[in-house]
PDB file of N, CA and C in Angstrom:
ATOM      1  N   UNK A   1     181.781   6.385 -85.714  1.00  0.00           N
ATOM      2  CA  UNK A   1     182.670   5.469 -86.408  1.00  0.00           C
ATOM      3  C   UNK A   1     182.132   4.044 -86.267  1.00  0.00           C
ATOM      4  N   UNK A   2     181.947   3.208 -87.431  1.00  0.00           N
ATOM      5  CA  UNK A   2     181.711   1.942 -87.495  1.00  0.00           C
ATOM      6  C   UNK A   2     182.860   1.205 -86.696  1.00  0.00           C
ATOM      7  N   UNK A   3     182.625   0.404 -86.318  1.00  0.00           N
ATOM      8  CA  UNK A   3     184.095  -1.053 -85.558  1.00  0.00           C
ATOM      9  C   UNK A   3     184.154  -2.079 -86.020  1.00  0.00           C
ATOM     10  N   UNK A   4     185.192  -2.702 -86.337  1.00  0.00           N
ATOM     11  CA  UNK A   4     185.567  -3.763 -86.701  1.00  0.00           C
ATOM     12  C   UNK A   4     184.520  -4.437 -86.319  1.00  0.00           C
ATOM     13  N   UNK A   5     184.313  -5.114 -84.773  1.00  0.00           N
ATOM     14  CA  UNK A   5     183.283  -5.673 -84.098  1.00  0.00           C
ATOM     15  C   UNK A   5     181.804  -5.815 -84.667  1.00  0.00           C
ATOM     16  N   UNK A   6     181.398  -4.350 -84.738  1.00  0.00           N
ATOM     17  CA  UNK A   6     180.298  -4.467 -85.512  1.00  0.00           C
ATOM     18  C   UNK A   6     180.180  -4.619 -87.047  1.00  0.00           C
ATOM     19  N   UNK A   7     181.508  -4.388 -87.834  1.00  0.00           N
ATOM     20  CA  UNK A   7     181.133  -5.275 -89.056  1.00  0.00           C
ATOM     21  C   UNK A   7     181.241  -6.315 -89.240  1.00  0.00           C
ATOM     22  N   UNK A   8     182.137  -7.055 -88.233  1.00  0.00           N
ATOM     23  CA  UNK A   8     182.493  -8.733 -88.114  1.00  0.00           C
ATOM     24  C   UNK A   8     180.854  -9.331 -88.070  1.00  0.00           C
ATOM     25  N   UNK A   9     180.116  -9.180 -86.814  1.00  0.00           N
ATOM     26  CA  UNK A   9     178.794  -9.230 -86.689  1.00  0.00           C
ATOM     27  C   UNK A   9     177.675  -9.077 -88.296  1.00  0.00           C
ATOM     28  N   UNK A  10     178.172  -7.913 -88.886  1.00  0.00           N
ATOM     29  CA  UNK A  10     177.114  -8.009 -89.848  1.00  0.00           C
ATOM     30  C   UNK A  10     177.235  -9.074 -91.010  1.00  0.00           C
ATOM     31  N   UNK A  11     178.526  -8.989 -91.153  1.00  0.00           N
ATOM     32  CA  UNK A  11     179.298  -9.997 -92.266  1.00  0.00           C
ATOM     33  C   UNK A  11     178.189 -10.986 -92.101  1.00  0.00           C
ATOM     34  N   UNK A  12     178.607 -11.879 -90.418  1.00  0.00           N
ATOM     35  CA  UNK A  12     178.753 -13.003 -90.470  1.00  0.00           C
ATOM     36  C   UNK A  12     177.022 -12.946 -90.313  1.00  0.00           C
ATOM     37  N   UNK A  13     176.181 -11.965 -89.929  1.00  0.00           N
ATOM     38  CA  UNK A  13     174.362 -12.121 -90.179  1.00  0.00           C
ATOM     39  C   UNK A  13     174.083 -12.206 -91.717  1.00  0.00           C
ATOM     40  N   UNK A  14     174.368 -11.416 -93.078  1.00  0.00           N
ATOM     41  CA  UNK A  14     174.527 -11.364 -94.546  1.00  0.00           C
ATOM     42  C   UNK A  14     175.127 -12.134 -95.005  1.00  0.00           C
ATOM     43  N   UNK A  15     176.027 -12.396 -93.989  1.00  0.00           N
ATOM     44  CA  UNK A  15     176.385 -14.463 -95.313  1.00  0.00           C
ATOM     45  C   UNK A  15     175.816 -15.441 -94.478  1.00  0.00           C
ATOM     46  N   UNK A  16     175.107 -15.654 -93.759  1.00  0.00           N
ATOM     47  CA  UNK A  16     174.968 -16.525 -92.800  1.00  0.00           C
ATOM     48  C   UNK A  16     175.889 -17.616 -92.104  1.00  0.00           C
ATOM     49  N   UNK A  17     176.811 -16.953 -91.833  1.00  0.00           N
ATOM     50  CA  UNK A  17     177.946 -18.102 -91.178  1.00  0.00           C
ATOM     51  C   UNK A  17     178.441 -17.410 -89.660  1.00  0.00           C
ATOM     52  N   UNK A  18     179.271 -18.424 -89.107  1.00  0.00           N
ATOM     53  CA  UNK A  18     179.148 -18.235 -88.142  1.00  0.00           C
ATOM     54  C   UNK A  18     180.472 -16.829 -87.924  1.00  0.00           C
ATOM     55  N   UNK A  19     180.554 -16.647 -86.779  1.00  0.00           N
ATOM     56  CA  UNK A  19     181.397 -15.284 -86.465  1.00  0.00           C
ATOM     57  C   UNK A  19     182.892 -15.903 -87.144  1.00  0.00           C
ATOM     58  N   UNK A  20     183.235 -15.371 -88.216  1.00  0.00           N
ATOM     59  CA  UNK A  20     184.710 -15.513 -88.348  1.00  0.00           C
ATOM     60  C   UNK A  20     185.687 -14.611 -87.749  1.00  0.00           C
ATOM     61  N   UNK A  21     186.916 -14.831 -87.851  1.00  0.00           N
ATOM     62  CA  UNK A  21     187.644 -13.686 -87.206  1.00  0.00           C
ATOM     63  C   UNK A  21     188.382 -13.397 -88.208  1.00  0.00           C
ATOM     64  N   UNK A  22     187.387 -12.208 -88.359  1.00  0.00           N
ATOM     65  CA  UNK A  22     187.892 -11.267 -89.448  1.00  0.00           C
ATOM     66  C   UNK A  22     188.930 -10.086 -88.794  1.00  0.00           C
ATOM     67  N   UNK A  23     190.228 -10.382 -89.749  1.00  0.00           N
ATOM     68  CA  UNK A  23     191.104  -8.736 -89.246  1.00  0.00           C
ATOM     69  C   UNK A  23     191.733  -8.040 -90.520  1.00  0.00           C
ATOM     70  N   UNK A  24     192.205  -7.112 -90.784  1.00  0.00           N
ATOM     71  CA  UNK A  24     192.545  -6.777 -91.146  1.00  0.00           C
ATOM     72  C   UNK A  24     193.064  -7.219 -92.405  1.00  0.00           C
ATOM     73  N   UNK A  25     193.582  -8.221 -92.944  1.00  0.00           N
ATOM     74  CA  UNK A  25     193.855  -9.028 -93.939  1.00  0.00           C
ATOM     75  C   UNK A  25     192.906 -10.162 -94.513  1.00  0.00           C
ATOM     76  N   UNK A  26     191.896 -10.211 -94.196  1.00  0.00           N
ATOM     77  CA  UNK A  26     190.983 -11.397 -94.587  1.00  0.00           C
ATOM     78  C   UNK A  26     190.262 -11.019 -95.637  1.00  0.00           C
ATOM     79  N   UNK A  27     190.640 -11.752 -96.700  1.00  0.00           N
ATOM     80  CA  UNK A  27     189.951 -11.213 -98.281  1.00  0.00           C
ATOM     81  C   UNK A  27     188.497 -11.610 -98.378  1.00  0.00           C
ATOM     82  N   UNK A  28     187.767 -10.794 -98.777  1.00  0.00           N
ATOM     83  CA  UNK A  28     186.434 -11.017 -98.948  1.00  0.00           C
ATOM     84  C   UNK A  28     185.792 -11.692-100.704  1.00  0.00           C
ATOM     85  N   UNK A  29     185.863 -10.758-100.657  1.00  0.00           N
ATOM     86  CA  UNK A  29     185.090 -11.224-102.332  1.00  0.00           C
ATOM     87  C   UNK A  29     186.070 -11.746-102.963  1.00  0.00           C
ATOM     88  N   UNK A  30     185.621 -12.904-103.508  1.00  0.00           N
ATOM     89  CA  UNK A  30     186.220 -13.705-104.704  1.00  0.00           C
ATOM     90  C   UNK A  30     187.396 -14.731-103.465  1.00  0.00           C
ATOM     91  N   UNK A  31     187.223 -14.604-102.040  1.00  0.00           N
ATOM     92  CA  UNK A  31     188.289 -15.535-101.052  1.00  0.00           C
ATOM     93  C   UNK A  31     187.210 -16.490-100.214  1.00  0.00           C
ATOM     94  N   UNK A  32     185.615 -15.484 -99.886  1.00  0.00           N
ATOM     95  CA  UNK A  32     184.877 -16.502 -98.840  1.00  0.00           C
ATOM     96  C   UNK A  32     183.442 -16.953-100.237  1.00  0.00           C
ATOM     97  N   UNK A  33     183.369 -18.045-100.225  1.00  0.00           N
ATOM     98  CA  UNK A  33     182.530 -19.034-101.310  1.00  0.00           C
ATOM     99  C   UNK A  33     181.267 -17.811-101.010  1.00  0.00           C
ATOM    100  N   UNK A  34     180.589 -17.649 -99.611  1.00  0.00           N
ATOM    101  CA  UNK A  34     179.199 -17.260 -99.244  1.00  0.00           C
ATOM    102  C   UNK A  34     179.469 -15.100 -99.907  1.00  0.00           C
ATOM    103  N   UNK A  35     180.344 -14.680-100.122  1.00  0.00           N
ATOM    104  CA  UNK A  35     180.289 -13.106-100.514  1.00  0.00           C
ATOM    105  C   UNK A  35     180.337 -13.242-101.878  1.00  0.00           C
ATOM    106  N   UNK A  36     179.459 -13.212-102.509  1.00  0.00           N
ATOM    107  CA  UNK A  36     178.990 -13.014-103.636  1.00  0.00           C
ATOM    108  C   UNK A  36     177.860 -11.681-104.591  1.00  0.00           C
ATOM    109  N   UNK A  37     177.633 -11.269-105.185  1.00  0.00           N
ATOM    110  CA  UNK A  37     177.011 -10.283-105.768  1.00  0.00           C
ATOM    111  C   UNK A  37     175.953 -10.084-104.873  1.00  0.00           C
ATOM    112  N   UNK A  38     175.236 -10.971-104.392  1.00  0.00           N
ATOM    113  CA  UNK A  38     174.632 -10.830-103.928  1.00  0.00           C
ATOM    114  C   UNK A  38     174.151 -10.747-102.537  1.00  0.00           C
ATOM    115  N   UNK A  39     175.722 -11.161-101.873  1.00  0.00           N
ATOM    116  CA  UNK A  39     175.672 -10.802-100.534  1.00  0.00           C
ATOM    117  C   UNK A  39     176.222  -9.251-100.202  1.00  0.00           C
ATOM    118  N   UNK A  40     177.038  -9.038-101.191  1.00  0.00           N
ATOM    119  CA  UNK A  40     177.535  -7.618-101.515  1.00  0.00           C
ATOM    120  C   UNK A  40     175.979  -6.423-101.657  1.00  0.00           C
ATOM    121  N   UNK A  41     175.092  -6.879-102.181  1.00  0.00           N
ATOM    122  CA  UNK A  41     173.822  -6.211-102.437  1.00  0.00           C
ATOM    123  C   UNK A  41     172.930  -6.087-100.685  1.00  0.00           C
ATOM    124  N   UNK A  42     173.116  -7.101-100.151  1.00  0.00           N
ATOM    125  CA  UNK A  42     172.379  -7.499 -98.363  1.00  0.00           C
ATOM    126  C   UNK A  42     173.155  -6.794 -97.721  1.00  0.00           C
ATOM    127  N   UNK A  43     174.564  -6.836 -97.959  1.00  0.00           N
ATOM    128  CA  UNK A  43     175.188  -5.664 -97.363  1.00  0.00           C
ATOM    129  C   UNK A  43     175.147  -4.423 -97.088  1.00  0.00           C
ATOM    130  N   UNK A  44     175.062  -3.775 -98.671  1.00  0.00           N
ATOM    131  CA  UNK A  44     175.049  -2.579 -99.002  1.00  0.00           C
ATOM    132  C   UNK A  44     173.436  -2.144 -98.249  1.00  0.00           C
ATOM    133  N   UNK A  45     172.827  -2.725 -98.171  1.00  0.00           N
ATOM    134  CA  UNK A  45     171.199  -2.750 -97.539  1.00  0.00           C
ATOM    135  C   UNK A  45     171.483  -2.954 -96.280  1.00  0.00           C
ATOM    136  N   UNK A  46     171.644  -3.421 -96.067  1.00  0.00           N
ATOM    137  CA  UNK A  46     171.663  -3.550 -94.332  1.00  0.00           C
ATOM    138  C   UNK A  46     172.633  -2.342 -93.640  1.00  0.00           C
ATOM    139  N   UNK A  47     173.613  -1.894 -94.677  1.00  0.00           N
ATOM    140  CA  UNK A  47     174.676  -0.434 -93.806  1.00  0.00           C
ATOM    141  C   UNK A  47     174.056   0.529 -94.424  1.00  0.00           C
ATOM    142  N   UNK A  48     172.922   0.185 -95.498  1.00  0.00           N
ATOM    143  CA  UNK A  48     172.118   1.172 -95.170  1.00  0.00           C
ATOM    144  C   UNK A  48     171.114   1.966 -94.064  1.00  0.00           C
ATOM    145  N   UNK A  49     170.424   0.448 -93.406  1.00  0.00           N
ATOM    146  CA  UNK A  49     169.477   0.683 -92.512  1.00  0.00           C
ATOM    147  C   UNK A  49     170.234   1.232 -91.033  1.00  0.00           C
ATOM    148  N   UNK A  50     170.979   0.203 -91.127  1.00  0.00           N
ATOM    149  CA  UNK A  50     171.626   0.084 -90.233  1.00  0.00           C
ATOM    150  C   UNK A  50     172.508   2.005 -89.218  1.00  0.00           C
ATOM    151  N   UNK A  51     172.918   2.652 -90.773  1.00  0.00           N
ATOM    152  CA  UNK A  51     173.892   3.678 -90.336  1.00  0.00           C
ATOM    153  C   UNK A  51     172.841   4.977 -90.924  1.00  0.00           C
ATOM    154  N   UNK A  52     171.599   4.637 -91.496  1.00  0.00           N
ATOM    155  CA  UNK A  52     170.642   5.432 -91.718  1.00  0.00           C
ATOM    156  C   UNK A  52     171.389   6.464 -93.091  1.00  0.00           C
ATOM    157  N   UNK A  53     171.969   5.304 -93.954  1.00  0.00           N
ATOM    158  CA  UNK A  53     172.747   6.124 -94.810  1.00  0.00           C
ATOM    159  C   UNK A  53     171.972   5.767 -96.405  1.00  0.00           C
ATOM    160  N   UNK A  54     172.340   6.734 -97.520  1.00  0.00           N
ATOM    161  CA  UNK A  54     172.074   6.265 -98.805  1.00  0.00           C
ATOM    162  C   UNK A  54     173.680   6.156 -99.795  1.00  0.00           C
ATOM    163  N   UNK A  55     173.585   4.896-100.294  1.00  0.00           N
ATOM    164  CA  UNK A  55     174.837   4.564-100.610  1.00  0.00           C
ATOM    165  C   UNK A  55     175.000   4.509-102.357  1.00  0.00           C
ATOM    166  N   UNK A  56     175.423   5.529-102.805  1.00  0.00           N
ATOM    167  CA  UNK A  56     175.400   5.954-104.323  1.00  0.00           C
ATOM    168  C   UNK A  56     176.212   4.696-104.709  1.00  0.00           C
ATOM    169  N   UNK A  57     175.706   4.772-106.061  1.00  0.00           N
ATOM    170  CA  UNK A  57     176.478   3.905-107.579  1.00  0.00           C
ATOM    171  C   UNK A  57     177.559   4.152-107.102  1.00  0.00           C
ATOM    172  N   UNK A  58     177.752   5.223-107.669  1.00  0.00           N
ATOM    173  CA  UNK A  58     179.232   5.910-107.934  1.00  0.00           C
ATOM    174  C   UNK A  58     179.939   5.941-106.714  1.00  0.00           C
ATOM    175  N   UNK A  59     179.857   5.612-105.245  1.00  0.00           N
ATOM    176  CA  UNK A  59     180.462   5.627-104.412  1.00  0.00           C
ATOM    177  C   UNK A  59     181.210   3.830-104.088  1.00  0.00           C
ATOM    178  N   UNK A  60     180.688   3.220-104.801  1.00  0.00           N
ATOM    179  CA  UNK A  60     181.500   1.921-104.573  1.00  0.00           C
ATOM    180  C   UNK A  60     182.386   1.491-106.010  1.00  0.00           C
ATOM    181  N   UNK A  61     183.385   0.757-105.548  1.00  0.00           N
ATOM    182  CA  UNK A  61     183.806   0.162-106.481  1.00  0.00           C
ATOM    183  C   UNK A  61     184.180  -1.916-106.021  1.00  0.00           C
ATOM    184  N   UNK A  62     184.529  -2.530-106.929  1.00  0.00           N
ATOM    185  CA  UNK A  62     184.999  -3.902-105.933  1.00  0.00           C
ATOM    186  C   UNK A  62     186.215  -3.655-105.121  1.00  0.00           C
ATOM    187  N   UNK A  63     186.863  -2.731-105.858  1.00  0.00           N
ATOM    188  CA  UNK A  63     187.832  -2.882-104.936  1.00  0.00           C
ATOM    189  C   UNK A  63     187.420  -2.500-103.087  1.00  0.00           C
ATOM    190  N   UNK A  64     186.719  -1.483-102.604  1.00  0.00           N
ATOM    191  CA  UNK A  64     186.212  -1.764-101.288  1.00  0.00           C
ATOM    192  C   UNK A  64     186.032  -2.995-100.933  1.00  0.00           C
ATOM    193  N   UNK A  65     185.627  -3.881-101.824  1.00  0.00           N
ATOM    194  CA  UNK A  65     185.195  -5.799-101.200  1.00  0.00           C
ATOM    195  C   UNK A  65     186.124  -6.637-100.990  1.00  0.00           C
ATOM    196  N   UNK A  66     187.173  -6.061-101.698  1.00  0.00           N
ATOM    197  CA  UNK A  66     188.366  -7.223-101.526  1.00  0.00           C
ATOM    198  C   UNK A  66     188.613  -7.691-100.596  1.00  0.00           C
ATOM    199  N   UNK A  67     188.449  -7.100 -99.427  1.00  0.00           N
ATOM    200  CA  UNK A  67     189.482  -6.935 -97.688  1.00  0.00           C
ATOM    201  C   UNK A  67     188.447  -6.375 -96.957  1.00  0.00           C
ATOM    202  N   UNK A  68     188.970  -7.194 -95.537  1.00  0.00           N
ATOM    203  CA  UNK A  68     187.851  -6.887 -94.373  1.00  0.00           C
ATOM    204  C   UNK A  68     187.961  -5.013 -93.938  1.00  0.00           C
ATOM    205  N   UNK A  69     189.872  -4.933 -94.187  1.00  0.00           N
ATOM    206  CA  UNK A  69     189.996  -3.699 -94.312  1.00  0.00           C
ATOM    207  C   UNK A  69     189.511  -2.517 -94.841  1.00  0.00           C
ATOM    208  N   UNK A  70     189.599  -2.730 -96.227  1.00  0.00           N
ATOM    209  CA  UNK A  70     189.002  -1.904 -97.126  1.00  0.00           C
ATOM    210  C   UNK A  70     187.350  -1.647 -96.996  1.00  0.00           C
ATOM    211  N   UNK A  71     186.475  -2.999 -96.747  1.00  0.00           N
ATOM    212  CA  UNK A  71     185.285  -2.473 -96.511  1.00  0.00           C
ATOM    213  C   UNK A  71     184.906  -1.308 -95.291  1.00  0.00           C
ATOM    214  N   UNK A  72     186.165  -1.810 -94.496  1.00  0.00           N
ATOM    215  CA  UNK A  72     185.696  -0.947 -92.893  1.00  0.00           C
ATOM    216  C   UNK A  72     186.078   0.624 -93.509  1.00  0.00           C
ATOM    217  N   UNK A  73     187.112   0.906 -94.199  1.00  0.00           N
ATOM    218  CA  UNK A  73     187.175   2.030 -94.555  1.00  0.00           C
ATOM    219  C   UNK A  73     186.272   2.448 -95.605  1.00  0.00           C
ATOM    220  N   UNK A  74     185.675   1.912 -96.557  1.00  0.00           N
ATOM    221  CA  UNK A  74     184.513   2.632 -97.023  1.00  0.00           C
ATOM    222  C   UNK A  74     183.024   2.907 -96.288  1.00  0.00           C
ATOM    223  N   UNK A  75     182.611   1.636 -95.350  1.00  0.00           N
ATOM    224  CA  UNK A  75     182.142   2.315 -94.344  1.00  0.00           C
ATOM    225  C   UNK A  75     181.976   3.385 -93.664  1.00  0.00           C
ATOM    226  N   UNK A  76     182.964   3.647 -92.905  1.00  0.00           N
ATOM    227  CA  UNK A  76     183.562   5.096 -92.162  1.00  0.00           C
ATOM    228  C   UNK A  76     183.472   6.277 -92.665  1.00  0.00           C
ATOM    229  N   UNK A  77     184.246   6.188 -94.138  1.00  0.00           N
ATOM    230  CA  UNK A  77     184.220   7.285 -94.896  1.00  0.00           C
ATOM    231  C   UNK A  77     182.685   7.908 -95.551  1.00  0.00           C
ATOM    232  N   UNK A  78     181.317   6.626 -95.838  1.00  0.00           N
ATOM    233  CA  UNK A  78     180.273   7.199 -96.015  1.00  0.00           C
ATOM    234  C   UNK A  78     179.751   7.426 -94.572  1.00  0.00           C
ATOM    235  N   UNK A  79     179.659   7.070 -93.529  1.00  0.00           N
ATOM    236  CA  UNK A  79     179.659   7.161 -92.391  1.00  0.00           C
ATOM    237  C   UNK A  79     179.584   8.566 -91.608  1.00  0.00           C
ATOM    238  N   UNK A  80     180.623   9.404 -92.152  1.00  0.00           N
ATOM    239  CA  UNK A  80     181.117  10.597 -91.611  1.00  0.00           C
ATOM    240  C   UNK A  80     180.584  11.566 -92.507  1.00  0.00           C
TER     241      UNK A  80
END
């Protein structure tokens, strides 16, 4: 299982800012200026390397980006 902890950490290495405290309610895309298409793309790359996973088209949508929440659960779920 991925942790909060360790996605707080990756966030804040792929946007380059400092550790926010991300919980459960903290909107991502389209709320922090630095998550953009293209930090969404460094992402998806890095939980690739990272969880030794391949992350289909068809397995994302934006809605996973909205929320610190929602990303941790699409995480997990390719994860497992």
């Amino acid at each position: 299982m991925y942790t909060a902890e360790q996605l707080k950490h990756l966030l804040a290495d792929v946007l380059q800012i400092d550790t926010v405290d991300f919980d459960s309610d903290t909107e991502l895309l389209g709320a922090i200026a630095e998550f953009d298409s293209m930090a969404v793309v460094s992402l998806i790359t890095a939980l690739e390397q990272q969880l030794n996973i391949s992350i289909a088209d068809d397995e994302l949508d934006t809605e996973a980006f909205v929320s610190f929440a929602s990303l941790l659960d699409l995480i997990n779920q390719l994860a497992a």
